[in-house]
PDB file of N, CA and C in Angstrom:
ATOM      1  N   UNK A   1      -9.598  21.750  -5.908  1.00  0.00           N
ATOM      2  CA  UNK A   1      -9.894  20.486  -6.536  1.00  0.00           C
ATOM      3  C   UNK A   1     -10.057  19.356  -5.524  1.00  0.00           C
ATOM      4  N   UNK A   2      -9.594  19.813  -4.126  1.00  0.00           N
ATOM      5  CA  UNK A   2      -9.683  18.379  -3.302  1.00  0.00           C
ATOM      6  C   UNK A   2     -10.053  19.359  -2.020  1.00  0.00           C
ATOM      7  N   UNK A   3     -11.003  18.294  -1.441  1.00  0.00           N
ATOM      8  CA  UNK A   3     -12.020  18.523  -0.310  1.00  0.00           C
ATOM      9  C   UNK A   3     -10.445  18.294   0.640  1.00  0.00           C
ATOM     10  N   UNK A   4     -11.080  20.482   1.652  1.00  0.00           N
ATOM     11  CA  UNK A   4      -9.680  20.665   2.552  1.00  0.00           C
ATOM     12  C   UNK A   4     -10.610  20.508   3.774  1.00  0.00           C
ATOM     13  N   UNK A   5      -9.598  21.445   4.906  1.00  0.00           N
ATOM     14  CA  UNK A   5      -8.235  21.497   4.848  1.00  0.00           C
ATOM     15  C   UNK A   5      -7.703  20.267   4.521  1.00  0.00           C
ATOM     16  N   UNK A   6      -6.696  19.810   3.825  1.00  0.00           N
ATOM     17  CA  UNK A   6      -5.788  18.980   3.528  1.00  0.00           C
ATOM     18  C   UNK A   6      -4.341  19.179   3.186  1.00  0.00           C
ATOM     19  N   UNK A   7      -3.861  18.191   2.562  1.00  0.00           N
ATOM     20  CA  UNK A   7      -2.386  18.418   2.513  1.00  0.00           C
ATOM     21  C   UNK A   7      -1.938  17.908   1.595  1.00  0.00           C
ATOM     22  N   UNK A   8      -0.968  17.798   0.467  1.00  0.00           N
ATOM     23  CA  UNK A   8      -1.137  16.812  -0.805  1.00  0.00           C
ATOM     24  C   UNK A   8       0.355  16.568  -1.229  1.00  0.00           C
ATOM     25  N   UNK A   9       0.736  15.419  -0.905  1.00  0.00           N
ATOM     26  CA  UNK A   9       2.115  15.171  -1.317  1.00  0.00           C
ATOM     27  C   UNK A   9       2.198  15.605  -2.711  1.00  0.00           C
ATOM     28  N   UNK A  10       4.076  15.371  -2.492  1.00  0.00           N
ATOM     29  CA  UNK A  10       4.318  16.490  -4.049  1.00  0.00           C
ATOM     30  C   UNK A  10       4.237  15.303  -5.197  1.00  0.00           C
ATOM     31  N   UNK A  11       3.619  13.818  -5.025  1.00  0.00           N
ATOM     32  CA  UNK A  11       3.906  12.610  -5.891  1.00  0.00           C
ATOM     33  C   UNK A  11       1.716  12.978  -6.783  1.00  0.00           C
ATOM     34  N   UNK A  12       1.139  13.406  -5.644  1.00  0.00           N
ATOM     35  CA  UNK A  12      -0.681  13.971  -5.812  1.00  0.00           C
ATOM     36  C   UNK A  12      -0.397  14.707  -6.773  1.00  0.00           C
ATOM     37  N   UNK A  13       0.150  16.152  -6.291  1.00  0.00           N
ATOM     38  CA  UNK A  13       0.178  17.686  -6.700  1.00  0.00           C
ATOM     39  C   UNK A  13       0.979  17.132  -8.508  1.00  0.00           C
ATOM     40  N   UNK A  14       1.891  16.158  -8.287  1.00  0.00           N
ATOM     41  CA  UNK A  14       2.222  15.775  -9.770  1.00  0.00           C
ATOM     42  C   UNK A  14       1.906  15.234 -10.527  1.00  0.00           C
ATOM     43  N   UNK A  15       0.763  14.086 -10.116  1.00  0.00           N
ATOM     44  CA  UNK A  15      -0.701  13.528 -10.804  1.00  0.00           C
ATOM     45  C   UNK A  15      -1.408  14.274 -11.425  1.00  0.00           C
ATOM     46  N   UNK A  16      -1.563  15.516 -10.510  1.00  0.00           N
ATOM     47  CA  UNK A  16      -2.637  16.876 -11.199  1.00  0.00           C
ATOM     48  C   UNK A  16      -2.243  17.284 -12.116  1.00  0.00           C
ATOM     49  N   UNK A  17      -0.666  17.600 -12.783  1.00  0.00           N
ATOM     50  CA  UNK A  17      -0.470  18.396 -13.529  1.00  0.00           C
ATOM     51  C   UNK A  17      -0.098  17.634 -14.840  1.00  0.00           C
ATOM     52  N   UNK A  18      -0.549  16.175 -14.390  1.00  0.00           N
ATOM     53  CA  UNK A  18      -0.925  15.582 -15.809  1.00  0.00           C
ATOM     54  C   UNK A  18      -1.692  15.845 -16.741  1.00  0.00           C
ATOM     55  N   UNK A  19      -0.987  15.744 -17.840  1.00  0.00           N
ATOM     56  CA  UNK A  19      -2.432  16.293 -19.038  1.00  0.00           C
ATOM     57  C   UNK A  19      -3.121  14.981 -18.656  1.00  0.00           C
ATOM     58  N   UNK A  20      -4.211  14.737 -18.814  1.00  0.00           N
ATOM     59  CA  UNK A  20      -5.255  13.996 -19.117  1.00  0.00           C
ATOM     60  C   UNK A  20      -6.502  13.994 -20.135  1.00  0.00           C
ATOM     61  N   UNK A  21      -7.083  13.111 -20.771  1.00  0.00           N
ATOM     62  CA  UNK A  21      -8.171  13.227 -21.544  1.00  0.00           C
ATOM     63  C   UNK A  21      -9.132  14.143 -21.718  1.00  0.00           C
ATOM     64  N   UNK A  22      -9.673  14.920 -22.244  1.00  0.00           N
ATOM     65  CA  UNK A  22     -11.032  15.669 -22.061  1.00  0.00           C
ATOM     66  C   UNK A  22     -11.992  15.184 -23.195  1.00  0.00           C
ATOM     67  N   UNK A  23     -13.257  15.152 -22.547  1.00  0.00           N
ATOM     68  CA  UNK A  23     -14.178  14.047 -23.047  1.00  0.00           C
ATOM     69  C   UNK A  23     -14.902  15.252 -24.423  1.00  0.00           C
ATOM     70  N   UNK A  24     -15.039  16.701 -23.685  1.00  0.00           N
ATOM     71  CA  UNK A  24     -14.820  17.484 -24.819  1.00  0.00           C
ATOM     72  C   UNK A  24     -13.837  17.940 -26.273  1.00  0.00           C
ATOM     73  N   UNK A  25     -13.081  17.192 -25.969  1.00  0.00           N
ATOM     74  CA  UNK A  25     -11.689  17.780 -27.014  1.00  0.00           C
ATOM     75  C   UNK A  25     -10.925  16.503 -27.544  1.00  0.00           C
ATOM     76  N   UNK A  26     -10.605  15.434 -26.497  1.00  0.00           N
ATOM     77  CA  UNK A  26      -9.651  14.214 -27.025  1.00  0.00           C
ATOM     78  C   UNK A  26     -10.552  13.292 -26.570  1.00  0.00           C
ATOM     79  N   UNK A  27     -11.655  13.119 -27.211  1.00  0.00           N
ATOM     80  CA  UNK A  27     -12.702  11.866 -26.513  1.00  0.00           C
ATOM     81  C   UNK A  27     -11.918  10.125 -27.252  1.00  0.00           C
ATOM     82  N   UNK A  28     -11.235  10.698 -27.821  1.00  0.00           N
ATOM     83  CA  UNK A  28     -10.523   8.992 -27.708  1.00  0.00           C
ATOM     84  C   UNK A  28      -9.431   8.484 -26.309  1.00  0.00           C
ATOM     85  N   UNK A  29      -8.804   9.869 -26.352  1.00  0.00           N
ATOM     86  CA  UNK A  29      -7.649   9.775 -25.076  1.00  0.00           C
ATOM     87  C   UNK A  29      -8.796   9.334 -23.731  1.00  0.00           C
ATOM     88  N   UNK A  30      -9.689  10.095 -23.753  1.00  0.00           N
ATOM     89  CA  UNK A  30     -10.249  10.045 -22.972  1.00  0.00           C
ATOM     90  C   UNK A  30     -11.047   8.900 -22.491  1.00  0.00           C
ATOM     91  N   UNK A  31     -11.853   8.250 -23.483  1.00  0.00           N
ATOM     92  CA  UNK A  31     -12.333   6.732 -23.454  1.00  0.00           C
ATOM     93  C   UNK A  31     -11.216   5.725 -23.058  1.00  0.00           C
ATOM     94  N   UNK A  32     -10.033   5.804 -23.909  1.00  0.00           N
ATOM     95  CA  UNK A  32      -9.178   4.494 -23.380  1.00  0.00           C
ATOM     96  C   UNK A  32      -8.798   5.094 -22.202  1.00  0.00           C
ATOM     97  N   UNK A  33      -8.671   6.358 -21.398  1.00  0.00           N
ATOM     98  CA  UNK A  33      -8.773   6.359 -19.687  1.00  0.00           C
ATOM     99  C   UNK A  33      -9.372   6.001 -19.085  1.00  0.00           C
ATOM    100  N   UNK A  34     -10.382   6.168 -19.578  1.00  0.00           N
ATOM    101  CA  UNK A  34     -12.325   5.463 -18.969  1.00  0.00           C
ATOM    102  C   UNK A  34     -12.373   4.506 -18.535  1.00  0.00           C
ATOM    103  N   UNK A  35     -12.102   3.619 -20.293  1.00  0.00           N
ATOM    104  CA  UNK A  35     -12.241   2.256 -19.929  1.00  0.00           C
ATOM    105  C   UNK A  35     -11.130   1.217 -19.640  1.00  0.00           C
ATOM    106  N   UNK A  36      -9.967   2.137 -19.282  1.00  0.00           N
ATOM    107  CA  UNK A  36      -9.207   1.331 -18.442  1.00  0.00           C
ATOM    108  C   UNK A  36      -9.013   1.117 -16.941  1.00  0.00           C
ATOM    109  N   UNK A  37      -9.826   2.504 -16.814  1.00  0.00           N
ATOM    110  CA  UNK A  37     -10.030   2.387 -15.064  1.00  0.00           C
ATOM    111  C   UNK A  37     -11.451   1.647 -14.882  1.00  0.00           C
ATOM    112  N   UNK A  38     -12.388   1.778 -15.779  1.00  0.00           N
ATOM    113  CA  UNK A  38     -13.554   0.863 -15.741  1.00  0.00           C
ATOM    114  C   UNK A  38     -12.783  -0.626 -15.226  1.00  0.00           C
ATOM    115  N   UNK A  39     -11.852  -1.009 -15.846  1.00  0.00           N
ATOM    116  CA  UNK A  39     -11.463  -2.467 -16.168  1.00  0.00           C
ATOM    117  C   UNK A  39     -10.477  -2.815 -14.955  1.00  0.00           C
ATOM    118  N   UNK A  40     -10.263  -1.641 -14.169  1.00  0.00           N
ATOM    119  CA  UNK A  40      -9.039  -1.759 -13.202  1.00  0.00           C
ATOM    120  C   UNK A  40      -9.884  -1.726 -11.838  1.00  0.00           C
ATOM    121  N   UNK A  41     -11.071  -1.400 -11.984  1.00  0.00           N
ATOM    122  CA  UNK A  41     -12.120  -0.885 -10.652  1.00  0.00           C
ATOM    123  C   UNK A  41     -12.844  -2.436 -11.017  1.00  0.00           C
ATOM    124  N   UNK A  42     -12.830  -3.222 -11.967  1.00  0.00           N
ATOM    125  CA  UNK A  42     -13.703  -4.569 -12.278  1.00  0.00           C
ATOM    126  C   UNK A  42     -12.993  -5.550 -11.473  1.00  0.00           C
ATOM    127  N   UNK A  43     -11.384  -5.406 -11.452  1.00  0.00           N
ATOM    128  CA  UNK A  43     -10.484  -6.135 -11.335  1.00  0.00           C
ATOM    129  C   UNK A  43     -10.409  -6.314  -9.594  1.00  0.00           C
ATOM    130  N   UNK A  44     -10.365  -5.091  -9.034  1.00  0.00           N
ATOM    131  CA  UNK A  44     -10.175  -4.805  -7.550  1.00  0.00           C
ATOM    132  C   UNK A  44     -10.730  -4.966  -7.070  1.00  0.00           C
ATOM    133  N   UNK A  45     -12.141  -4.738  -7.697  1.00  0.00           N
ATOM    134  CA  UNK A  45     -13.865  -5.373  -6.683  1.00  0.00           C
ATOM    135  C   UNK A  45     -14.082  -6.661  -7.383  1.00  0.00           C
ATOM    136  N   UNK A  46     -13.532  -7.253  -7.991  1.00  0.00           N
ATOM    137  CA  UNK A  46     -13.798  -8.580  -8.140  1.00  0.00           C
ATOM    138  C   UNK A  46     -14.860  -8.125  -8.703  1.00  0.00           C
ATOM    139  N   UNK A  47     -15.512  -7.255  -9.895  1.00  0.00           N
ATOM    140  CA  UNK A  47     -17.523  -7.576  -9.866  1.00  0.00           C
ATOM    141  C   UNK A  47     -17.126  -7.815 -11.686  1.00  0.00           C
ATOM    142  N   UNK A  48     -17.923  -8.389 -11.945  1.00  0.00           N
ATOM    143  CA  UNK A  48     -18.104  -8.554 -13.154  1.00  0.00           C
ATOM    144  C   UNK A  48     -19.194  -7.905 -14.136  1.00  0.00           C
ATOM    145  N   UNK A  49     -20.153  -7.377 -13.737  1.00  0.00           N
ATOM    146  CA  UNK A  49     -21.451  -6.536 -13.768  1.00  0.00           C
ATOM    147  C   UNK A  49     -20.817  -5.199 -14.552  1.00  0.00           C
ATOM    148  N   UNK A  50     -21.785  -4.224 -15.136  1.00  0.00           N
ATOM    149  CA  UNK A  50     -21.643  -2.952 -15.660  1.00  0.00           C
ATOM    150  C   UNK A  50     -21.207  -1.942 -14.951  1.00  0.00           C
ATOM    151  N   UNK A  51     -20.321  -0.743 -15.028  1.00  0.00           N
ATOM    152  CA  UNK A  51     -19.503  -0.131 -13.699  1.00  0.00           C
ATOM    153  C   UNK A  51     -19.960   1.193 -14.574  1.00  0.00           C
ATOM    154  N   UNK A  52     -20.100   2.145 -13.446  1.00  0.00           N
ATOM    155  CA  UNK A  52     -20.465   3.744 -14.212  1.00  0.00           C
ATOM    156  C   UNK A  52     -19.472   4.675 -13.614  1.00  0.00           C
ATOM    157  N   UNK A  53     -18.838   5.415 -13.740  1.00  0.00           N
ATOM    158  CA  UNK A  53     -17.979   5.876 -13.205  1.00  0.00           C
ATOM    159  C   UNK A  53     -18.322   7.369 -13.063  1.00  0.00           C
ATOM    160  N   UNK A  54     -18.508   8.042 -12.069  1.00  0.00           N
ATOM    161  CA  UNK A  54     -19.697   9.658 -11.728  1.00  0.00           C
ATOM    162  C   UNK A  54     -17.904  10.426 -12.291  1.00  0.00           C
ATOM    163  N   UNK A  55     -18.138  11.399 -13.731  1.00  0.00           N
ATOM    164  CA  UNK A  55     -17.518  11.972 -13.839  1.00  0.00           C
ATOM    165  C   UNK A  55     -17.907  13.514 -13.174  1.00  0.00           C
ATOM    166  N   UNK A  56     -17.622  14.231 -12.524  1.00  0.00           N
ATOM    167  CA  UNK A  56     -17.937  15.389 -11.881  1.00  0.00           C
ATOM    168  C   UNK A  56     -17.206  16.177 -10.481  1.00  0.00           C
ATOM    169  N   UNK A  57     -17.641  16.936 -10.092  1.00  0.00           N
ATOM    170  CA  UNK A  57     -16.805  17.420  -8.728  1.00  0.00           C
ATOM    171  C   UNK A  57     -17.851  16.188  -7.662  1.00  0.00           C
ATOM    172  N   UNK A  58     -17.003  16.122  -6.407  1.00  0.00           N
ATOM    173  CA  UNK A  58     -17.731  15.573  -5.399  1.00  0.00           C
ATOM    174  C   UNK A  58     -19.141  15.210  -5.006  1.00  0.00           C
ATOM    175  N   UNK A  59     -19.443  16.367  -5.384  1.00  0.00           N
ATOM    176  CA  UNK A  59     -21.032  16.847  -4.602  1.00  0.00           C
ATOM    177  C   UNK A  59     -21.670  16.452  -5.993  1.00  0.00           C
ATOM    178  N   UNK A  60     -21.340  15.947  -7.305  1.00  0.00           N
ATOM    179  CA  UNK A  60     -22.043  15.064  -8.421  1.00  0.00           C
ATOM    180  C   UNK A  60     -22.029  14.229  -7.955  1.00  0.00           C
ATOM    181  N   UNK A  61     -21.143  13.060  -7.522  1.00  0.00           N
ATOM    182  CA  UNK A  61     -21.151  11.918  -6.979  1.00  0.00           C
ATOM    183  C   UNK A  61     -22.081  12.089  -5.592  1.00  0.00           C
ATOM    184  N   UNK A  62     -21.735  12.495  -4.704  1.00  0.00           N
ATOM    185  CA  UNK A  62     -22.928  12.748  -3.724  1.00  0.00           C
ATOM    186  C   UNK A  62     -24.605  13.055  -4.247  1.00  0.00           C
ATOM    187  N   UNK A  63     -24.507  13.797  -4.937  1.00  0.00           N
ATOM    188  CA  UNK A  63     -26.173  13.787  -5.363  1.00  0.00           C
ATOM    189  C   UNK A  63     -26.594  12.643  -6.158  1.00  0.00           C
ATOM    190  N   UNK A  64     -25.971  11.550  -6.615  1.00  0.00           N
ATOM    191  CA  UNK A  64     -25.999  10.567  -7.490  1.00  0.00           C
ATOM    192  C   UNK A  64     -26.233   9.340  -6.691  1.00  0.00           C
ATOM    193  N   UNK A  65     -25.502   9.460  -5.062  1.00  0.00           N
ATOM    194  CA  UNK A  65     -25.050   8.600  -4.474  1.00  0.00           C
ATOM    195  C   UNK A  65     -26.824   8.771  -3.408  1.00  0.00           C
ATOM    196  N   UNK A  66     -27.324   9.671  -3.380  1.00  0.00           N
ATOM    197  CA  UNK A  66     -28.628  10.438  -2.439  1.00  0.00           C
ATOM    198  C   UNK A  66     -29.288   9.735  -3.650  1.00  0.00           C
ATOM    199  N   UNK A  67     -29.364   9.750  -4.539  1.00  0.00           N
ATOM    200  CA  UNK A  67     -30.876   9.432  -5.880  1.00  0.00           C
ATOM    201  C   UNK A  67     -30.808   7.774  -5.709  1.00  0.00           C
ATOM    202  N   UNK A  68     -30.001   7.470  -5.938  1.00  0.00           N
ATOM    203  CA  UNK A  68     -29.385   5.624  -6.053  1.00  0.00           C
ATOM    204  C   UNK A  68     -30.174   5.216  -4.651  1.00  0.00           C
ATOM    205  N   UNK A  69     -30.096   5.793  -3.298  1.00  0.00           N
ATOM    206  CA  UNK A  69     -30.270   4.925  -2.023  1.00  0.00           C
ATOM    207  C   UNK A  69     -31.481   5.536  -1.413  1.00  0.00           C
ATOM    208  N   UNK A  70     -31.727   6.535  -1.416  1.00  0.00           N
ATOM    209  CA  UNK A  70     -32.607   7.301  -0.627  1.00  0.00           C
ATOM    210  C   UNK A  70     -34.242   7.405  -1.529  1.00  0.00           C
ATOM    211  N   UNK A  71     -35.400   7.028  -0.726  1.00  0.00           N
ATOM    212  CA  UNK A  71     -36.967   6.660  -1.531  1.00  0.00           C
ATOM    213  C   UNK A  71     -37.489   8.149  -0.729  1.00  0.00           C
ATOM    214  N   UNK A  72     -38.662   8.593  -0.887  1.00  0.00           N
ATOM    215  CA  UNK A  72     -39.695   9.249  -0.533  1.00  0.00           C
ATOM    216  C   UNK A  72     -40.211   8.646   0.910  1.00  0.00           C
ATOM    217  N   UNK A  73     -39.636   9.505   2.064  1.00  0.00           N
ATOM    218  CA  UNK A  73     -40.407   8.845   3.398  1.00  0.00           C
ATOM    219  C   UNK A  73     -38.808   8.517   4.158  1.00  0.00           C
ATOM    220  N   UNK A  74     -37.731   8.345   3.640  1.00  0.00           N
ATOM    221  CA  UNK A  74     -36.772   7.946   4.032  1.00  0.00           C
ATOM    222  C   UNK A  74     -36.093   8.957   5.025  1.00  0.00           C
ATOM    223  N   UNK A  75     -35.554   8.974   6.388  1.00  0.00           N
ATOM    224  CA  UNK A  75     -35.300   9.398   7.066  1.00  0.00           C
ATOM    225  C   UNK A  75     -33.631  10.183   6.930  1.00  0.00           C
ATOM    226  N   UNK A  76     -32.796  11.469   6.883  1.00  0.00           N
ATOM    227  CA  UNK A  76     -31.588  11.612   6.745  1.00  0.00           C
ATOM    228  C   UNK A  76     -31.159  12.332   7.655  1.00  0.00           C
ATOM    229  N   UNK A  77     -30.341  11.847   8.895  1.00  0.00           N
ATOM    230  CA  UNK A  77     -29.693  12.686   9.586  1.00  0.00           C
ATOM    231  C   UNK A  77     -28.226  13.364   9.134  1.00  0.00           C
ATOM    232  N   UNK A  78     -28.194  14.702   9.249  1.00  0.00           N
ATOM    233  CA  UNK A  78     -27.045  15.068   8.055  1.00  0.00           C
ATOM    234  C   UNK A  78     -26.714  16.563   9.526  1.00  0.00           C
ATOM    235  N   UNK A  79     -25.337  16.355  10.047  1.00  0.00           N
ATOM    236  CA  UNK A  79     -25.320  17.674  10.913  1.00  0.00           C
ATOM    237  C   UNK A  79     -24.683  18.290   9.769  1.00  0.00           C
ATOM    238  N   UNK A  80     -25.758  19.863  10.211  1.00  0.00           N
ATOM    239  CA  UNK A  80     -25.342  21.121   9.522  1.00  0.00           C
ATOM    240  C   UNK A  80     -24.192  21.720  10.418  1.00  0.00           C
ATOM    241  N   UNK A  81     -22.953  21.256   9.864  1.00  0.00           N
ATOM    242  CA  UNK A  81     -21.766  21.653  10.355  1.00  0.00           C
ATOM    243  C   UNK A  81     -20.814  22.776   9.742  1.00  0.00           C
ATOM    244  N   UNK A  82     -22.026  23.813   8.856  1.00  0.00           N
ATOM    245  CA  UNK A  82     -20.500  24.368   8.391  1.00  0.00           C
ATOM    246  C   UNK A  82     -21.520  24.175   6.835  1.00  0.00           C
ATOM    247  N   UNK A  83     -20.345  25.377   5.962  1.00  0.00           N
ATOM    248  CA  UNK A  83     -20.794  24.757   4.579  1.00  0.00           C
ATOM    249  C   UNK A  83     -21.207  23.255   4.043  1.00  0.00           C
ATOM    250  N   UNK A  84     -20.208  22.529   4.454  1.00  0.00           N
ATOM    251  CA  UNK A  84     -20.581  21.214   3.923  1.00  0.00           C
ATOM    252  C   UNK A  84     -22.001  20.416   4.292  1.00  0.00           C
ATOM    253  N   UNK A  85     -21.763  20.870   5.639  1.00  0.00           N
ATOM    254  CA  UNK A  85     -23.326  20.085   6.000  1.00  0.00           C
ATOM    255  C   UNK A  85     -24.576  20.829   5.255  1.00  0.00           C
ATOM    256  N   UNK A  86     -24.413  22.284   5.163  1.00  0.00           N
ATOM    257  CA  UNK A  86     -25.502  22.994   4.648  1.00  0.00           C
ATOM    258  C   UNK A  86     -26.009  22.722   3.905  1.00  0.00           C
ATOM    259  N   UNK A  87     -25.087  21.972   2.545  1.00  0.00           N
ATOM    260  CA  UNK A  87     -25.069  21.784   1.464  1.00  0.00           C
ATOM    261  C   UNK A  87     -25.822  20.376   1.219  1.00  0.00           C
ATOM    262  N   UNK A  88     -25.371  19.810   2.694  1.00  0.00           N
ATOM    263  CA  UNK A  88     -25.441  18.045   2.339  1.00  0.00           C
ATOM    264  C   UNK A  88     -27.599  18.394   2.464  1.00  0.00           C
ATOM    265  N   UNK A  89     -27.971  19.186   3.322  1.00  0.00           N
ATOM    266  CA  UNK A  89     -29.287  19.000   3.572  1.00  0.00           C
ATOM    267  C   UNK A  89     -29.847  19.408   2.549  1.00  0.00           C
ATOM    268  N   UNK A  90     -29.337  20.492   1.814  1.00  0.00           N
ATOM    269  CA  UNK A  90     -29.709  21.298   0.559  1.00  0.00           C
ATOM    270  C   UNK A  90     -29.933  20.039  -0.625  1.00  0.00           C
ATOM    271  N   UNK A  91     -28.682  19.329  -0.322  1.00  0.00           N
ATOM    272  CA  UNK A  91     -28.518  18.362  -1.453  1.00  0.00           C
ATOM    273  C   UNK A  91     -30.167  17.101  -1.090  1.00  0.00           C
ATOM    274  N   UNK A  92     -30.626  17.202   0.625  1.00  0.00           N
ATOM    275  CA  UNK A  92     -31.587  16.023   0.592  1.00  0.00           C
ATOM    276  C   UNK A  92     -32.885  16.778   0.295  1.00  0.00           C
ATOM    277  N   UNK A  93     -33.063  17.915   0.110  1.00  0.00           N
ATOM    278  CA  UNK A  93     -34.117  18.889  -0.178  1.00  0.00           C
ATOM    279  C   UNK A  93     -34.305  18.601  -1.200  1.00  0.00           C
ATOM    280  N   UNK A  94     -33.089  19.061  -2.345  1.00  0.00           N
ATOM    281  CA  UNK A  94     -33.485  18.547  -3.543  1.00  0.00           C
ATOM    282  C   UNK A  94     -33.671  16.608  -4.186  1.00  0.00           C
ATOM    283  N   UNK A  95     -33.436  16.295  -3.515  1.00  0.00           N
ATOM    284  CA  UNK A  95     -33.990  15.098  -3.649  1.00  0.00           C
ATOM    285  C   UNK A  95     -35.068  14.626  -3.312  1.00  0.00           C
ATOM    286  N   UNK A  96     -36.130  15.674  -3.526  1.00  0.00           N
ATOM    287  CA  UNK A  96     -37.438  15.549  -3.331  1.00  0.00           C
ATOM    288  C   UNK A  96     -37.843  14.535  -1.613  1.00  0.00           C
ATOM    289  N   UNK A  97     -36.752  15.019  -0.751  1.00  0.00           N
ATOM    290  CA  UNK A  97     -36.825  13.914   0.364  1.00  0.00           C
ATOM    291  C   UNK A  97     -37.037  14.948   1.441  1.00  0.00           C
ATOM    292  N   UNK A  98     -38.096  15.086   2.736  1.00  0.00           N
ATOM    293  CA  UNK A  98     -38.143  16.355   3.627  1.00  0.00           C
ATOM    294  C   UNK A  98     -36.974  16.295   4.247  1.00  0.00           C
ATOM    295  N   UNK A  99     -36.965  16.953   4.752  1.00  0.00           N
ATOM    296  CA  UNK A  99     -35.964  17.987   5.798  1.00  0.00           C
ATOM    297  C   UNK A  99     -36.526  18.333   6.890  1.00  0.00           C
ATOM    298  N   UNK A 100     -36.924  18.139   8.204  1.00  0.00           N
ATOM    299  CA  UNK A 100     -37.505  18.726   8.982  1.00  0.00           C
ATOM    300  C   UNK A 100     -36.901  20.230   9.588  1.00  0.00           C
ATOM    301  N   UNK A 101     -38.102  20.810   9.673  1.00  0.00           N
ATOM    302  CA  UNK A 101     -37.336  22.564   9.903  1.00  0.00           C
ATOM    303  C   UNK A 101     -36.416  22.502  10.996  1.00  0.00           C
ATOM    304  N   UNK A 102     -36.548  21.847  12.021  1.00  0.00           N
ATOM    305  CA  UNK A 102     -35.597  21.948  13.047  1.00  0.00           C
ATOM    306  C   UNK A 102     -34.149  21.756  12.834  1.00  0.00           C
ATOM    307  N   UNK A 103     -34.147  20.740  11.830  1.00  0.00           N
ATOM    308  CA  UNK A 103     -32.489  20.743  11.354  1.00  0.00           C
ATOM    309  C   UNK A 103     -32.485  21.512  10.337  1.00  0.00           C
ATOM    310  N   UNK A 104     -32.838  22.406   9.744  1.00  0.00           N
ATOM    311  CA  UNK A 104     -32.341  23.620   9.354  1.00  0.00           C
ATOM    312  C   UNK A 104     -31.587  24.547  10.485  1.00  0.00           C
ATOM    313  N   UNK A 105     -30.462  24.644   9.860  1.00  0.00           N
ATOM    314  CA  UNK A 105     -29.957  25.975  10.505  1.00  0.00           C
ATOM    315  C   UNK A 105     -29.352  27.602  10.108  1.00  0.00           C
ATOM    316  N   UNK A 106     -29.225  28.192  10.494  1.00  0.00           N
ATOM    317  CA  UNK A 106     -28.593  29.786   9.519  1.00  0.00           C
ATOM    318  C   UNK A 106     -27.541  29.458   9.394  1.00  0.00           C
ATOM    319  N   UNK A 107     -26.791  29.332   8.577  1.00  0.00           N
ATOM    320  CA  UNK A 107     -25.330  29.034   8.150  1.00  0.00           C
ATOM    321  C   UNK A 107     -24.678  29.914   9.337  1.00  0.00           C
ATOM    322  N   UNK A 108     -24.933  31.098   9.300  1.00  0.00           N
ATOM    323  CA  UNK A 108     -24.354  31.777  10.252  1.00  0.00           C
ATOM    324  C   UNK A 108     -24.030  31.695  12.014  1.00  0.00           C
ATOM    325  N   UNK A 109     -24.650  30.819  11.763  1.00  0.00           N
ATOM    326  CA  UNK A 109     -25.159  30.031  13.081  1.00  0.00           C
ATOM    327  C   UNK A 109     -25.040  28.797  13.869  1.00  0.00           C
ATOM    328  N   UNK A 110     -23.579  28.393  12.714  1.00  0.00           N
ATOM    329  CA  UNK A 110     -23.665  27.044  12.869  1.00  0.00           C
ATOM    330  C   UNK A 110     -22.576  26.901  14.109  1.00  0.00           C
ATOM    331  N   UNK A 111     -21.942  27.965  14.497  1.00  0.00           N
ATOM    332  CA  UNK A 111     -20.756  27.413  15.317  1.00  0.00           C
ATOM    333  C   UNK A 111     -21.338  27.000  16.722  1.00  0.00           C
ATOM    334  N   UNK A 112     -23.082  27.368  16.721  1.00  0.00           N
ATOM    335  CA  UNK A 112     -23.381  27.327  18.263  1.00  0.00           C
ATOM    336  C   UNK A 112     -24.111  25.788  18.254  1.00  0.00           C
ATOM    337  N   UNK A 113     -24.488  25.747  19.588  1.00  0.00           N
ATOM    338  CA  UNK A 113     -25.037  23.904  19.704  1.00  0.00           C
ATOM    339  C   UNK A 113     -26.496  24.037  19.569  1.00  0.00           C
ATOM    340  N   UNK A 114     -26.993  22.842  18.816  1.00  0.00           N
ATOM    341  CA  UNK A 114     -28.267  22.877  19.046  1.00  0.00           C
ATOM    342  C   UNK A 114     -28.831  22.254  20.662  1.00  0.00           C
ATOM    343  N   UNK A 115     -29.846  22.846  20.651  1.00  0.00           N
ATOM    344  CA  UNK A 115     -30.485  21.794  22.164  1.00  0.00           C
ATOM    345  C   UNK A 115     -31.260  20.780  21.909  1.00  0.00           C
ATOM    346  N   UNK A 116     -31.304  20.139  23.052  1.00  0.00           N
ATOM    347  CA  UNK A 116     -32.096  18.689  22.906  1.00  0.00           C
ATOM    348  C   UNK A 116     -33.204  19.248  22.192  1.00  0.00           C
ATOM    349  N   UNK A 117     -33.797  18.069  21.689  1.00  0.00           N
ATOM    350  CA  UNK A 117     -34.793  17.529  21.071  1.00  0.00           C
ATOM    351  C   UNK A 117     -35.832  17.285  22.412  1.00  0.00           C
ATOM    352  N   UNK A 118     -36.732  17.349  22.826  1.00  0.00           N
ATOM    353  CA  UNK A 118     -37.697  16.842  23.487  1.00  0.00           C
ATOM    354  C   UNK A 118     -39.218  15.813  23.365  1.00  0.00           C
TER     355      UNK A 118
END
C-alpha cells in the first residue's frame, strides 16, 4: 500500500487498520470523509477554489498529474531506474507524449550506465 523500501511507524500501520468509508458500500461514510478532507486541504492551502481529490493507487495520481501539465511536443526527462522509472516512461507513452528510443531501456538492463549522448 505504500511506495518502499520504507518503514511505517506503529501510530501509520494503525491508521491503516482503520475501517474507513467505501465509496462502493458506505457512500455516506464515505462523502462526509471526502468532504471533510476537501475542507481541511481548503483550510491549509489557504485556496478557496474547487479541490478534486485523485482517489486511486499512486500511479492514478501520477497519470492525472502527466494529463493536467504535460501538451503534445513537451519534452520529459524520466531516468529508467528500475521498475518505477519504467513505468514513469510507460506512463509518458501513454500520454500520447514521445519518448525518444534512446531512453528506452530493457528493464533488465537497467542496473548498467547509459553513455553519453553525443
Amino acid at each position: 500500500m505504500v511506495p518502499g523500501p520504507t518503514s511505517m511507524t506503529a501510530t501509520v500501520r494503525q491508521a491503516y487498520a482503520d475501517d474507513v468509508g467505501s465509496p462502493d458500500v458506505e457512500l455516506d461514510e464515505f462523502a462526509s470523509d471526502y468532504f471533510d478532507l476537501e475542507e481541511s486541504l481548503k483550510r491549509l492551502l489557504s485556496f478557496d477554489g474547487s479541490i478534486a481529490i485523485g482517489s486511486g493507487e499512486g500511479m492514478a495520481c501520477l497519470w492525472g498529474a502527466l494529463k493536467s501539465v504535460l501538451r503534445p511536443g513537451d519534452v520529459v526527462v524520466s531516468g529508467a531506474n528500475g521498475i518505477y522509472g519504467q513505468v514513469r516512461c510507460e506512463l509518458v507513452s501513454g500520454a500520447c507524449l514521445h519518448v525518444d528510443s534512446h531512453t528506452r531501456r530493457d528493464l533488465r538492463t537497467w542496473r548498467k550506465g547509459l553513455a553519453p549522448l553525443s
